[in-house]
PDB file of N, CA and C in Angstrom:
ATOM      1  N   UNK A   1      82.436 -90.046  69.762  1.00  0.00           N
ATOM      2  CA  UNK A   1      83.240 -91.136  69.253  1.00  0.00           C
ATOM      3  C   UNK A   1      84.670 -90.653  69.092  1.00  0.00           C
ATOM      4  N   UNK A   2      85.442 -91.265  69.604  1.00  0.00           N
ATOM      5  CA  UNK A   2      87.159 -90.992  69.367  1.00  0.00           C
ATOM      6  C   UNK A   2      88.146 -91.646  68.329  1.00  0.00           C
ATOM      7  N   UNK A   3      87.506 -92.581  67.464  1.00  0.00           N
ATOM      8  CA  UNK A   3      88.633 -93.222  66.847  1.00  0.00           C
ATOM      9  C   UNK A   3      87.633 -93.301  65.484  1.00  0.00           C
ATOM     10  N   UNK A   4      88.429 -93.058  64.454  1.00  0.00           N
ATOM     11  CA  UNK A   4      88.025 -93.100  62.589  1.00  0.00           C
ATOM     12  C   UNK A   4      87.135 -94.272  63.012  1.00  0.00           C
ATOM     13  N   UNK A   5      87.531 -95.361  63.310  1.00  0.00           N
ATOM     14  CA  UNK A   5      86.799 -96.692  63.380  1.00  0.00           C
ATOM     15  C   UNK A   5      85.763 -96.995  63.740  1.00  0.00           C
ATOM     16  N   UNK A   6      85.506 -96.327  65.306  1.00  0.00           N
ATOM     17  CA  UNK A   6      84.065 -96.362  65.812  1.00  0.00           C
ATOM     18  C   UNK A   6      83.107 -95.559  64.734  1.00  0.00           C
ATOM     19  N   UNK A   7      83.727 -94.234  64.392  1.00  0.00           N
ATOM     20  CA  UNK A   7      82.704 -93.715  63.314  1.00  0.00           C
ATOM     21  C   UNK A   7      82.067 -94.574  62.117  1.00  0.00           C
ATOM     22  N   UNK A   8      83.527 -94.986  61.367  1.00  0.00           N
ATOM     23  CA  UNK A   8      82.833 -96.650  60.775  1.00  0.00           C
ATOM     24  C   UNK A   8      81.997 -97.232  61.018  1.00  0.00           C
ATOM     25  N   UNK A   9      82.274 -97.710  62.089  1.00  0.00           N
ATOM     26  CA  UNK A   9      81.008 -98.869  62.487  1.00  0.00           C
ATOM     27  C   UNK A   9      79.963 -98.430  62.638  1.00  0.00           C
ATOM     28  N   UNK A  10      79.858 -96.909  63.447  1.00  0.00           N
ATOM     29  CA  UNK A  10      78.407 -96.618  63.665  1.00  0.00           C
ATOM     30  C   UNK A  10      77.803 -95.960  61.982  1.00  0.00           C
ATOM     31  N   UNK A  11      78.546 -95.721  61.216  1.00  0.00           N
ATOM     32  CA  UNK A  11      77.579 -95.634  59.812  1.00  0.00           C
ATOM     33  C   UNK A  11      77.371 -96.673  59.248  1.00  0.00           C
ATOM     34  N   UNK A  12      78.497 -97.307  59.272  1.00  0.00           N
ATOM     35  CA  UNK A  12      78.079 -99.098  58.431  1.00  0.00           C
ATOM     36  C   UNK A  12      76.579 -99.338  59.465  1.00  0.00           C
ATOM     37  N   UNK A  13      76.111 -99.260  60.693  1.00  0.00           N
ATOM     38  CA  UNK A  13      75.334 -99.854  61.422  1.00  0.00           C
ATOM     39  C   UNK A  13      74.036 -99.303  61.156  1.00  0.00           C
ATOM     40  N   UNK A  14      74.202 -98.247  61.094  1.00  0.00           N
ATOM     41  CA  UNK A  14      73.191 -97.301  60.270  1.00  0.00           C
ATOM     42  C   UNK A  14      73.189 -97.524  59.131  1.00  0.00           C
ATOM     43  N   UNK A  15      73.651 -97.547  58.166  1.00  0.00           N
ATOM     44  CA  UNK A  15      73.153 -97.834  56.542  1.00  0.00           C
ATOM     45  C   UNK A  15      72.777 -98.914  56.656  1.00  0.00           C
ATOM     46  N   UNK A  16      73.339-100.301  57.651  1.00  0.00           N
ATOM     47  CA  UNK A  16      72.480-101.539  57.180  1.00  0.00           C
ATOM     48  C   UNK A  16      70.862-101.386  57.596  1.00  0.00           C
ATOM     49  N   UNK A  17      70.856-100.761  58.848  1.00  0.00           N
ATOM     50  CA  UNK A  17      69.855-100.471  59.464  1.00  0.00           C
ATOM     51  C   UNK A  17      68.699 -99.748  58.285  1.00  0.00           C
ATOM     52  N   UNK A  18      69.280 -98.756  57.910  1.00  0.00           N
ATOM     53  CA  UNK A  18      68.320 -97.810  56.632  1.00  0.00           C
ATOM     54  C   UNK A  18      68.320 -98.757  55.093  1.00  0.00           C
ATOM     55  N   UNK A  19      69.029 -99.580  55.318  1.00  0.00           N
ATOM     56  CA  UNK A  19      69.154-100.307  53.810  1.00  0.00           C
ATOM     57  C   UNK A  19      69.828 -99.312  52.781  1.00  0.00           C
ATOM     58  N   UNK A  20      70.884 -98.362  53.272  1.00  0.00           N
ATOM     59  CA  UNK A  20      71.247 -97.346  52.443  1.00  0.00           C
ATOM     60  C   UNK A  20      72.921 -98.130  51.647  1.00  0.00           C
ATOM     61  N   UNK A  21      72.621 -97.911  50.560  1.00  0.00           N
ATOM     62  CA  UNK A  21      73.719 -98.204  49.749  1.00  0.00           C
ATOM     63  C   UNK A  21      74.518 -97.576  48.333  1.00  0.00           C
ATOM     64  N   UNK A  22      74.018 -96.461  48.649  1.00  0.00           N
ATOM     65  CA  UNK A  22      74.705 -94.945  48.366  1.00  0.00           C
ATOM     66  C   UNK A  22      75.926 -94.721  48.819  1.00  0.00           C
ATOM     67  N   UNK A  23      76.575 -94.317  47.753  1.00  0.00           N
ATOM     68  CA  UNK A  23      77.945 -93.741  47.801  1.00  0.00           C
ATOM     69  C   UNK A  23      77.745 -92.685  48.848  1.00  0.00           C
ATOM     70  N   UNK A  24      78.242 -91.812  49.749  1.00  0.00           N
ATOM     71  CA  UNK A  24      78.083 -91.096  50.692  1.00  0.00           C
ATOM     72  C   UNK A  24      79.240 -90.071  51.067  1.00  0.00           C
ATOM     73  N   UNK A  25      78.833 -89.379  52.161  1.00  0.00           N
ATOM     74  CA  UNK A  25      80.412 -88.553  52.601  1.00  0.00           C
ATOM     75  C   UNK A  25      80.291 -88.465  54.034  1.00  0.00           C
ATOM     76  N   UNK A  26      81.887 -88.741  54.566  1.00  0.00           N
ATOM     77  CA  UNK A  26      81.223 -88.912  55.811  1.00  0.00           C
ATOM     78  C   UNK A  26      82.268 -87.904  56.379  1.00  0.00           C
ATOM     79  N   UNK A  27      82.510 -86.775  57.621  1.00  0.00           N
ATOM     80  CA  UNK A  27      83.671 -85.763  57.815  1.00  0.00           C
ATOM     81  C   UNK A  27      83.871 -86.714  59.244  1.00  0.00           C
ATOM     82  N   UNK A  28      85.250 -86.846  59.406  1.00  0.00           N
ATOM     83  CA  UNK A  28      85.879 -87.149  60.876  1.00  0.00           C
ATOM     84  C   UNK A  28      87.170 -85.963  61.371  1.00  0.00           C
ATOM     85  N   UNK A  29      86.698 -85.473  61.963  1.00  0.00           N
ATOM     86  CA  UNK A  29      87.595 -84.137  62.556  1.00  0.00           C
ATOM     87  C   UNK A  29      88.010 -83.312  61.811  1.00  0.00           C
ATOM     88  N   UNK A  30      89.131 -83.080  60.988  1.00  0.00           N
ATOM     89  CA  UNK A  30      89.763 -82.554  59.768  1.00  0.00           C
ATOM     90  C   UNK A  30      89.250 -82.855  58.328  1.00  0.00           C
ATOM     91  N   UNK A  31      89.153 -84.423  58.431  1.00  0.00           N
ATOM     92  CA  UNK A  31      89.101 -84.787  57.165  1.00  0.00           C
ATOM     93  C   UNK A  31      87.683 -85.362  56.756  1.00  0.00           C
ATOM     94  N   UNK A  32      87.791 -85.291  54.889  1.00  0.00           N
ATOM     95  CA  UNK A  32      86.448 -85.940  54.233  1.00  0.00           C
ATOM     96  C   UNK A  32      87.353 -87.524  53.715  1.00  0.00           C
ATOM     97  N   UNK A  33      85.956 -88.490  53.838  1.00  0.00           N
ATOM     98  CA  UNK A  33      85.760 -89.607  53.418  1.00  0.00           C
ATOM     99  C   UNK A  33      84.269 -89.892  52.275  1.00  0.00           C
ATOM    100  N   UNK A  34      84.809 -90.201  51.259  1.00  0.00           N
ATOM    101  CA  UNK A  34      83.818 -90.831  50.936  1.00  0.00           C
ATOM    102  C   UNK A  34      83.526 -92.622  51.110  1.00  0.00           C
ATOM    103  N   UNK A  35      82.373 -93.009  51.487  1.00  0.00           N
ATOM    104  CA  UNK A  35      81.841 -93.965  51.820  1.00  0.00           C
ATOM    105  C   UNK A  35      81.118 -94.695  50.482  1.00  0.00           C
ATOM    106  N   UNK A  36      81.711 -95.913  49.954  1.00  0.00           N
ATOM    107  CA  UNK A  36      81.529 -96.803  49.015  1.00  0.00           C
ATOM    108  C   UNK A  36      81.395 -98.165  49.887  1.00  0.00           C
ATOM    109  N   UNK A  37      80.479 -99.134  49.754  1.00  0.00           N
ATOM    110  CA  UNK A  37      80.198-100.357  50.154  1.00  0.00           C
ATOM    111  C   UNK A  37      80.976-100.628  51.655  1.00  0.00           C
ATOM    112  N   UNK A  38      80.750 -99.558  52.161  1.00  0.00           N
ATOM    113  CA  UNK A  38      81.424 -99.991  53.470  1.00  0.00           C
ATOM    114  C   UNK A  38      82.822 -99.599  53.883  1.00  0.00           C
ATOM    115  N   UNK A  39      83.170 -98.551  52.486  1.00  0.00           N
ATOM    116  CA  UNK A  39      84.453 -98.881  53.183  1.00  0.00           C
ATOM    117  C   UNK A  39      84.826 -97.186  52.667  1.00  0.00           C
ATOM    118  N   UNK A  40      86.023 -96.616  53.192  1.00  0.00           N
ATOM    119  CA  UNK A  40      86.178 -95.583  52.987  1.00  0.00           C
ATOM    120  C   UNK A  40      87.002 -94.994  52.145  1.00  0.00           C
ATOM    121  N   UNK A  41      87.158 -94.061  50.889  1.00  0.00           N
ATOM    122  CA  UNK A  41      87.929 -93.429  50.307  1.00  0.00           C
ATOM    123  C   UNK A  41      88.330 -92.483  50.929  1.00  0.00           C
ATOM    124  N   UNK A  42      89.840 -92.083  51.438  1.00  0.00           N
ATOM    125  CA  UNK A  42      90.142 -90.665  51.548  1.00  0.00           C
ATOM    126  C   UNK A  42      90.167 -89.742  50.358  1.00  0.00           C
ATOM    127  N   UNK A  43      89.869 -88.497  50.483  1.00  0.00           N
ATOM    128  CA  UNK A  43      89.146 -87.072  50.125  1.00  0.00           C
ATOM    129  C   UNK A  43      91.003 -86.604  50.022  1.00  0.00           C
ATOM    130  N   UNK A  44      91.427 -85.911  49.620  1.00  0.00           N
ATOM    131  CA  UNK A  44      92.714 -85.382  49.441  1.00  0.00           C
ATOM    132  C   UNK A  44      92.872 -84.925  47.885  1.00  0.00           C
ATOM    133  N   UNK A  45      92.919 -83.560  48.160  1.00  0.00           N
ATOM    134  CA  UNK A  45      93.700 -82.595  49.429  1.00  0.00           C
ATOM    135  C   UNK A  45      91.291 -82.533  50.124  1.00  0.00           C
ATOM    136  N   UNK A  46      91.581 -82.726  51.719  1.00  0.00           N
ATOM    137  CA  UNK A  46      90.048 -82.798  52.234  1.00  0.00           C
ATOM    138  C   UNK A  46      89.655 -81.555  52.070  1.00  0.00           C
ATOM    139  N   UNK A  47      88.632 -81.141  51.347  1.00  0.00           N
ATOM    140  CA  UNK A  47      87.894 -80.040  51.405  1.00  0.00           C
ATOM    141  C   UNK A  47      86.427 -80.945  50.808  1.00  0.00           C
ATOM    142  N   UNK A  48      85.222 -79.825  51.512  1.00  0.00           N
ATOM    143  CA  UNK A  48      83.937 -80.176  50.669  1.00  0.00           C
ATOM    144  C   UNK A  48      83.908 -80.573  49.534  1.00  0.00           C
ATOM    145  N   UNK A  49      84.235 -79.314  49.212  1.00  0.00           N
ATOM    146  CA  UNK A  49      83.964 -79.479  47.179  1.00  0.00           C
ATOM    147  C   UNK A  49      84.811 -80.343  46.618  1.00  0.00           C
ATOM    148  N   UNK A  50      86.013 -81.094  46.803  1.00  0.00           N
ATOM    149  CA  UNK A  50      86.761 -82.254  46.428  1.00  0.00           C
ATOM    150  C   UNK A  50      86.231 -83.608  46.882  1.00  0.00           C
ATOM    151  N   UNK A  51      85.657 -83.790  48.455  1.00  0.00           N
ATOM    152  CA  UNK A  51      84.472 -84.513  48.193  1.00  0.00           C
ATOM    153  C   UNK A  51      83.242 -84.686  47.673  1.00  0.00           C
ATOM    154  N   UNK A  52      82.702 -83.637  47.465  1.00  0.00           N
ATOM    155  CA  UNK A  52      81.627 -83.913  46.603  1.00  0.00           C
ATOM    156  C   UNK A  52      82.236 -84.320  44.801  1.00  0.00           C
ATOM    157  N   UNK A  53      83.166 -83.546  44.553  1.00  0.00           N
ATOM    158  CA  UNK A  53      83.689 -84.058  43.169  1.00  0.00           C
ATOM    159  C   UNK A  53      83.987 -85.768  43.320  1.00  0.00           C
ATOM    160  N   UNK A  54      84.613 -86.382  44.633  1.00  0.00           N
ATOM    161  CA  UNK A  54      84.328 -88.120  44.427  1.00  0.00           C
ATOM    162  C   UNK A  54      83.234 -88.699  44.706  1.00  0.00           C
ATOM    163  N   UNK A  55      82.472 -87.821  45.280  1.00  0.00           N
ATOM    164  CA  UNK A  55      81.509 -88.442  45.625  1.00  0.00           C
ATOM    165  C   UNK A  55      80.773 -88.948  44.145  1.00  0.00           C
ATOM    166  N   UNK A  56      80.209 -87.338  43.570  1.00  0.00           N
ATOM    167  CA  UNK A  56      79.705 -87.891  42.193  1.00  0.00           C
ATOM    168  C   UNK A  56      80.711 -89.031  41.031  1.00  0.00           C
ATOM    169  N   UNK A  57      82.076 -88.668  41.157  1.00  0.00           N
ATOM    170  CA  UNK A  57      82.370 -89.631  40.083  1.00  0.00           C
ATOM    171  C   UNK A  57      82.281 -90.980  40.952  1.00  0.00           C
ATOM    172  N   UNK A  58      82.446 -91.768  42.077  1.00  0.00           N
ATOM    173  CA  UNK A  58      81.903 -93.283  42.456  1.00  0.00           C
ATOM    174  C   UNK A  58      80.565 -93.193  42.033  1.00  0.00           C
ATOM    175  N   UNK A  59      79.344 -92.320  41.769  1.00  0.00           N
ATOM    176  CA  UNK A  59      78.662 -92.876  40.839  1.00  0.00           C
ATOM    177  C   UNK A  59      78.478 -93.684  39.890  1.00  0.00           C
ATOM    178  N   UNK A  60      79.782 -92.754  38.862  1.00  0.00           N
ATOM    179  CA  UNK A  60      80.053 -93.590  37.443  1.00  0.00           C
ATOM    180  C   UNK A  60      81.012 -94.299  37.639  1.00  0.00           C
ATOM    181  N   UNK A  61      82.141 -94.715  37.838  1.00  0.00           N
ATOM    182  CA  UNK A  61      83.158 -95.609  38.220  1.00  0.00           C
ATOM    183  C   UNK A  61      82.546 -96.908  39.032  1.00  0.00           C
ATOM    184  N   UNK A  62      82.017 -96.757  39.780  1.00  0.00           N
ATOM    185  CA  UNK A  62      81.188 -98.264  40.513  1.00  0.00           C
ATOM    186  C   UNK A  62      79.574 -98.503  39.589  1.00  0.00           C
ATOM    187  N   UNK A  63      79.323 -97.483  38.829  1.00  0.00           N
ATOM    188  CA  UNK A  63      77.750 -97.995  38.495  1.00  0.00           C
ATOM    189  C   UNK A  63      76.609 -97.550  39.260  1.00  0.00           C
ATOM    190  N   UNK A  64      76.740 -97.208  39.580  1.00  0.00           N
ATOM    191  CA  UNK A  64      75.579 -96.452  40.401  1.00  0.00           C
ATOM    192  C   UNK A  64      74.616 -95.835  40.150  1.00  0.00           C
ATOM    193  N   UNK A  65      73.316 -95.975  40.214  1.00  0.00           N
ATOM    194  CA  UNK A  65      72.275 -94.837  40.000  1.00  0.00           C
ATOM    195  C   UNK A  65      72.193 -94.306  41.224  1.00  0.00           C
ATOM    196  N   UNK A  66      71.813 -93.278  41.166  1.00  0.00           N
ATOM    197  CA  UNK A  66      71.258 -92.152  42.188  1.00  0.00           C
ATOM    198  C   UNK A  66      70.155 -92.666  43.248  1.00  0.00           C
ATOM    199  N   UNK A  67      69.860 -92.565  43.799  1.00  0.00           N
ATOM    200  CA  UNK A  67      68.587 -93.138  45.002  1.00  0.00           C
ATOM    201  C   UNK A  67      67.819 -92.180  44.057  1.00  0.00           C
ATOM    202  N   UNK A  68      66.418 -92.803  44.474  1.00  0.00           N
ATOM    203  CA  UNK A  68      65.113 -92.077  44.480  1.00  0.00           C
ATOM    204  C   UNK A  68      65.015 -90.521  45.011  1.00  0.00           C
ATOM    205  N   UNK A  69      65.253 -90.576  46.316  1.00  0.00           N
ATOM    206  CA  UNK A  69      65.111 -89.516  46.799  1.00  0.00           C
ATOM    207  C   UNK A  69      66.192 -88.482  46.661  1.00  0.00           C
ATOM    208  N   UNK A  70      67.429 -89.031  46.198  1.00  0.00           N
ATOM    209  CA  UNK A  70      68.716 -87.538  46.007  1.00  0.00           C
ATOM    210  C   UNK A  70      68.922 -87.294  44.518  1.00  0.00           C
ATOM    211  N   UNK A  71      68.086 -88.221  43.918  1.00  0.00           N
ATOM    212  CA  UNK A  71      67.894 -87.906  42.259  1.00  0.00           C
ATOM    213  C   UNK A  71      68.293 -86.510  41.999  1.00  0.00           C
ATOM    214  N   UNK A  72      67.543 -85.963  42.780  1.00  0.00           N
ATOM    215  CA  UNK A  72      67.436 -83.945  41.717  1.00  0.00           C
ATOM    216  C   UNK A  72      68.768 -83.704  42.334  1.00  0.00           C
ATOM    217  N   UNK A  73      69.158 -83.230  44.395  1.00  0.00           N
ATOM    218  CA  UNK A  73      70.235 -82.802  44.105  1.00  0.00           C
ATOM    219  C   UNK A  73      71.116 -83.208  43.334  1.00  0.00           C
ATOM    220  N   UNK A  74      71.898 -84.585  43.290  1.00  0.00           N
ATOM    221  CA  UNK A  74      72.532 -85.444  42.383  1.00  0.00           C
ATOM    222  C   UNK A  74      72.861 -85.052  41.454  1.00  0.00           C
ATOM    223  N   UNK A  75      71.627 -84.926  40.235  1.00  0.00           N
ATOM    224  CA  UNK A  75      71.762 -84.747  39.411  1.00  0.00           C
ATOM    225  C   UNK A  75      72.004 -82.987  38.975  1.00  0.00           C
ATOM    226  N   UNK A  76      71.758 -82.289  39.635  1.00  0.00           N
ATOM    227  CA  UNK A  76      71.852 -80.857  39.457  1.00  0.00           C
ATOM    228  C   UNK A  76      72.929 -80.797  40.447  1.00  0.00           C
ATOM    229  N   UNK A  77      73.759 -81.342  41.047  1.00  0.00           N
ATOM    230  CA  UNK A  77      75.483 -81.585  41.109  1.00  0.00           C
ATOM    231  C   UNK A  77      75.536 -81.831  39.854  1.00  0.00           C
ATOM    232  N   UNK A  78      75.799 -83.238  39.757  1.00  0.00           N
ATOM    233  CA  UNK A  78      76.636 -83.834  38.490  1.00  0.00           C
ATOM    234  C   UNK A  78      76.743 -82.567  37.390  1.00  0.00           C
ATOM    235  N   UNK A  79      75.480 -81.826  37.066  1.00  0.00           N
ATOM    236  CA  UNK A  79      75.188 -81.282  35.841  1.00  0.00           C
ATOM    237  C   UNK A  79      75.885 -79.800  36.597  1.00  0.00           C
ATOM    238  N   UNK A  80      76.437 -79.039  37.577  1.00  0.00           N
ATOM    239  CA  UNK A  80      77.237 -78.004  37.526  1.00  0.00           C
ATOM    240  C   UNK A  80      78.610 -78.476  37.847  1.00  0.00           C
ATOM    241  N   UNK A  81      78.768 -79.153  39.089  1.00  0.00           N
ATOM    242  CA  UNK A  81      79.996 -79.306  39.410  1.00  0.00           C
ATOM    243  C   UNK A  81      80.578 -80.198  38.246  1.00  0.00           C
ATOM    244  N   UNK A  82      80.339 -80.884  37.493  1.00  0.00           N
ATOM    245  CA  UNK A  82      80.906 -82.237  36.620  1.00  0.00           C
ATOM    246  C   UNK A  82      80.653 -81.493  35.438  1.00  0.00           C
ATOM    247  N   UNK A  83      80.024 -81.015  35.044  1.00  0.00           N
ATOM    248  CA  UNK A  83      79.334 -80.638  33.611  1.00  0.00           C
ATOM    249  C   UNK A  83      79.169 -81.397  32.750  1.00  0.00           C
ATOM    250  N   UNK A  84      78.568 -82.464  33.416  1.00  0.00           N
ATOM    251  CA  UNK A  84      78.005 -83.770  32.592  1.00  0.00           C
ATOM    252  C   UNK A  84      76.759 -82.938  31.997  1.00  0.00           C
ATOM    253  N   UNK A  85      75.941 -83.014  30.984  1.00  0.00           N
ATOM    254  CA  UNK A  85      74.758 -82.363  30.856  1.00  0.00           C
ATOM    255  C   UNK A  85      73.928 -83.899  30.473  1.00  0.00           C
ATOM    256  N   UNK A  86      73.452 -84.701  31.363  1.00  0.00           N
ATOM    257  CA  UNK A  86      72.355 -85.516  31.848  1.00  0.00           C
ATOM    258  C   UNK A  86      71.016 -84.828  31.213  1.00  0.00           C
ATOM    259  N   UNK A  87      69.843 -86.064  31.324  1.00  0.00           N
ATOM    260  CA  UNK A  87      68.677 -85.466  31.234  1.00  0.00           C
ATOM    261  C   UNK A  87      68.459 -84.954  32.786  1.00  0.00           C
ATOM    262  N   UNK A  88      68.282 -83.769  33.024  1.00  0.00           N
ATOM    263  CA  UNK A  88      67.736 -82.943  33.964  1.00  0.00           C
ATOM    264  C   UNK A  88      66.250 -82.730  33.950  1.00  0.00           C
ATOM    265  N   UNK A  89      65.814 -83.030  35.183  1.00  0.00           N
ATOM    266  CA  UNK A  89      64.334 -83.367  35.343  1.00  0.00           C
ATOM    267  C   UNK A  89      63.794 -81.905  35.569  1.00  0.00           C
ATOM    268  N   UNK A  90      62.319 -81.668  35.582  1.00  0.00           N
ATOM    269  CA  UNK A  90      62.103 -80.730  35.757  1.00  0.00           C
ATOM    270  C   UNK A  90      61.996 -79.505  37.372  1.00  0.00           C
ATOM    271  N   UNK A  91      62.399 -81.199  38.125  1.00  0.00           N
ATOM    272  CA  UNK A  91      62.294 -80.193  39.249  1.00  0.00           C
ATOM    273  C   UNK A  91      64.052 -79.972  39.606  1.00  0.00           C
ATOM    274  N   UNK A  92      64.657 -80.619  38.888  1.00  0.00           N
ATOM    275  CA  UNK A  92      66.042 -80.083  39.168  1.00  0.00           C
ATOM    276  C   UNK A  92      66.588 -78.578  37.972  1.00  0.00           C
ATOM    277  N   UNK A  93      65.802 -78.556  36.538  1.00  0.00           N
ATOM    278  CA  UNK A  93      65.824 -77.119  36.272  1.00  0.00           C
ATOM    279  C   UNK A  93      65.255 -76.338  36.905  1.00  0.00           C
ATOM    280  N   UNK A  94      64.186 -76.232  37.911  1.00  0.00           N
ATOM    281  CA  UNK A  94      63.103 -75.402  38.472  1.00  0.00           C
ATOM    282  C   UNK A  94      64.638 -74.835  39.343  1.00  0.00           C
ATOM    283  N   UNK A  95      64.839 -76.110  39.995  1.00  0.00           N
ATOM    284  CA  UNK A  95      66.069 -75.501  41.040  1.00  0.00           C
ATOM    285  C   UNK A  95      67.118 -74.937  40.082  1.00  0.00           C
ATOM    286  N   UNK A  96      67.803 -75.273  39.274  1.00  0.00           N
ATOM    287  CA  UNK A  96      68.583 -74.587  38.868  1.00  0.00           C
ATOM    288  C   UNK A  96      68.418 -73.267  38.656  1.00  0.00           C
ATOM    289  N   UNK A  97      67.399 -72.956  37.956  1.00  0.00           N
ATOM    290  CA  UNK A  97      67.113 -71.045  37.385  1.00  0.00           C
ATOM    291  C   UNK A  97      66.973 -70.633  39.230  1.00  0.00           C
ATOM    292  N   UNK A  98      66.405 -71.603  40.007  1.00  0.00           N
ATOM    293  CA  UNK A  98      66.271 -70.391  41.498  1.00  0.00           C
ATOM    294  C   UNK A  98      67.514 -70.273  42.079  1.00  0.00           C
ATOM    295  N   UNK A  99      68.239 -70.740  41.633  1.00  0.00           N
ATOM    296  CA  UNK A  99      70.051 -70.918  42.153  1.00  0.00           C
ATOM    297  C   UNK A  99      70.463 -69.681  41.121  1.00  0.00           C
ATOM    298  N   UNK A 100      70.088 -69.789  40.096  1.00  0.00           N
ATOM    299  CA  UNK A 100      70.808 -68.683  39.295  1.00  0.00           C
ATOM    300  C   UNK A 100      72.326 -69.034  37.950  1.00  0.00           C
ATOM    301  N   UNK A 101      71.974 -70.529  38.340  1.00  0.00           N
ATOM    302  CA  UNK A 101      73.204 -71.267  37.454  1.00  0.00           C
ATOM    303  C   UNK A 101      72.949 -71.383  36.277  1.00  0.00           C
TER     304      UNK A 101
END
């Protein structure tokens, strides 16, 4: 794909497809985007770890719960990178002590 846009479309086409409506991250060449209802936040200054820091706060700023299935990482983000201290489930402390955090 060559243009920011086509990438757009082909994830919007895919999340409708998966029924996914998760805040997300999406990389196009250089840069991070995070992905909210379709549409894209730029990441700046773009690095990983500054997207993942928006990623988790459009959690709380739009309302969001976590999906089912990214519950633990999610939440064992939120709870190092954010230092929110959430109820942490037990399989996201299991992971934490094997991480060493």
């Amino acid at each position: 794909m060559s243009s920011f846009e086509d990438v757009i479309e082909s994830h919007n086409t895919a999340s409708h497809k998966l029924q996914r409506t998760q805040p997300f991250i999406i990389k196009f060449r250089q840069e991070y985007f995070v992905m909210v209802d379709k549409m894209p936040l730029v990441v700046k200054p773009s690095t990983m770890a500054i997207a993942v820091d928006v990623l988790l706060k459009t959690f709380f700023v739009f309302y969001v719960h976590f999906a089912r299935q990214s519950v633990v990482a999610l939440t064992l983000l939120q709870h190092t990178v954010l230092g929110i201290d959430g109820s942490l489930s037990a399989k996201a402390m299991k992971l934490l002590s094997e991480i060493g955090l």
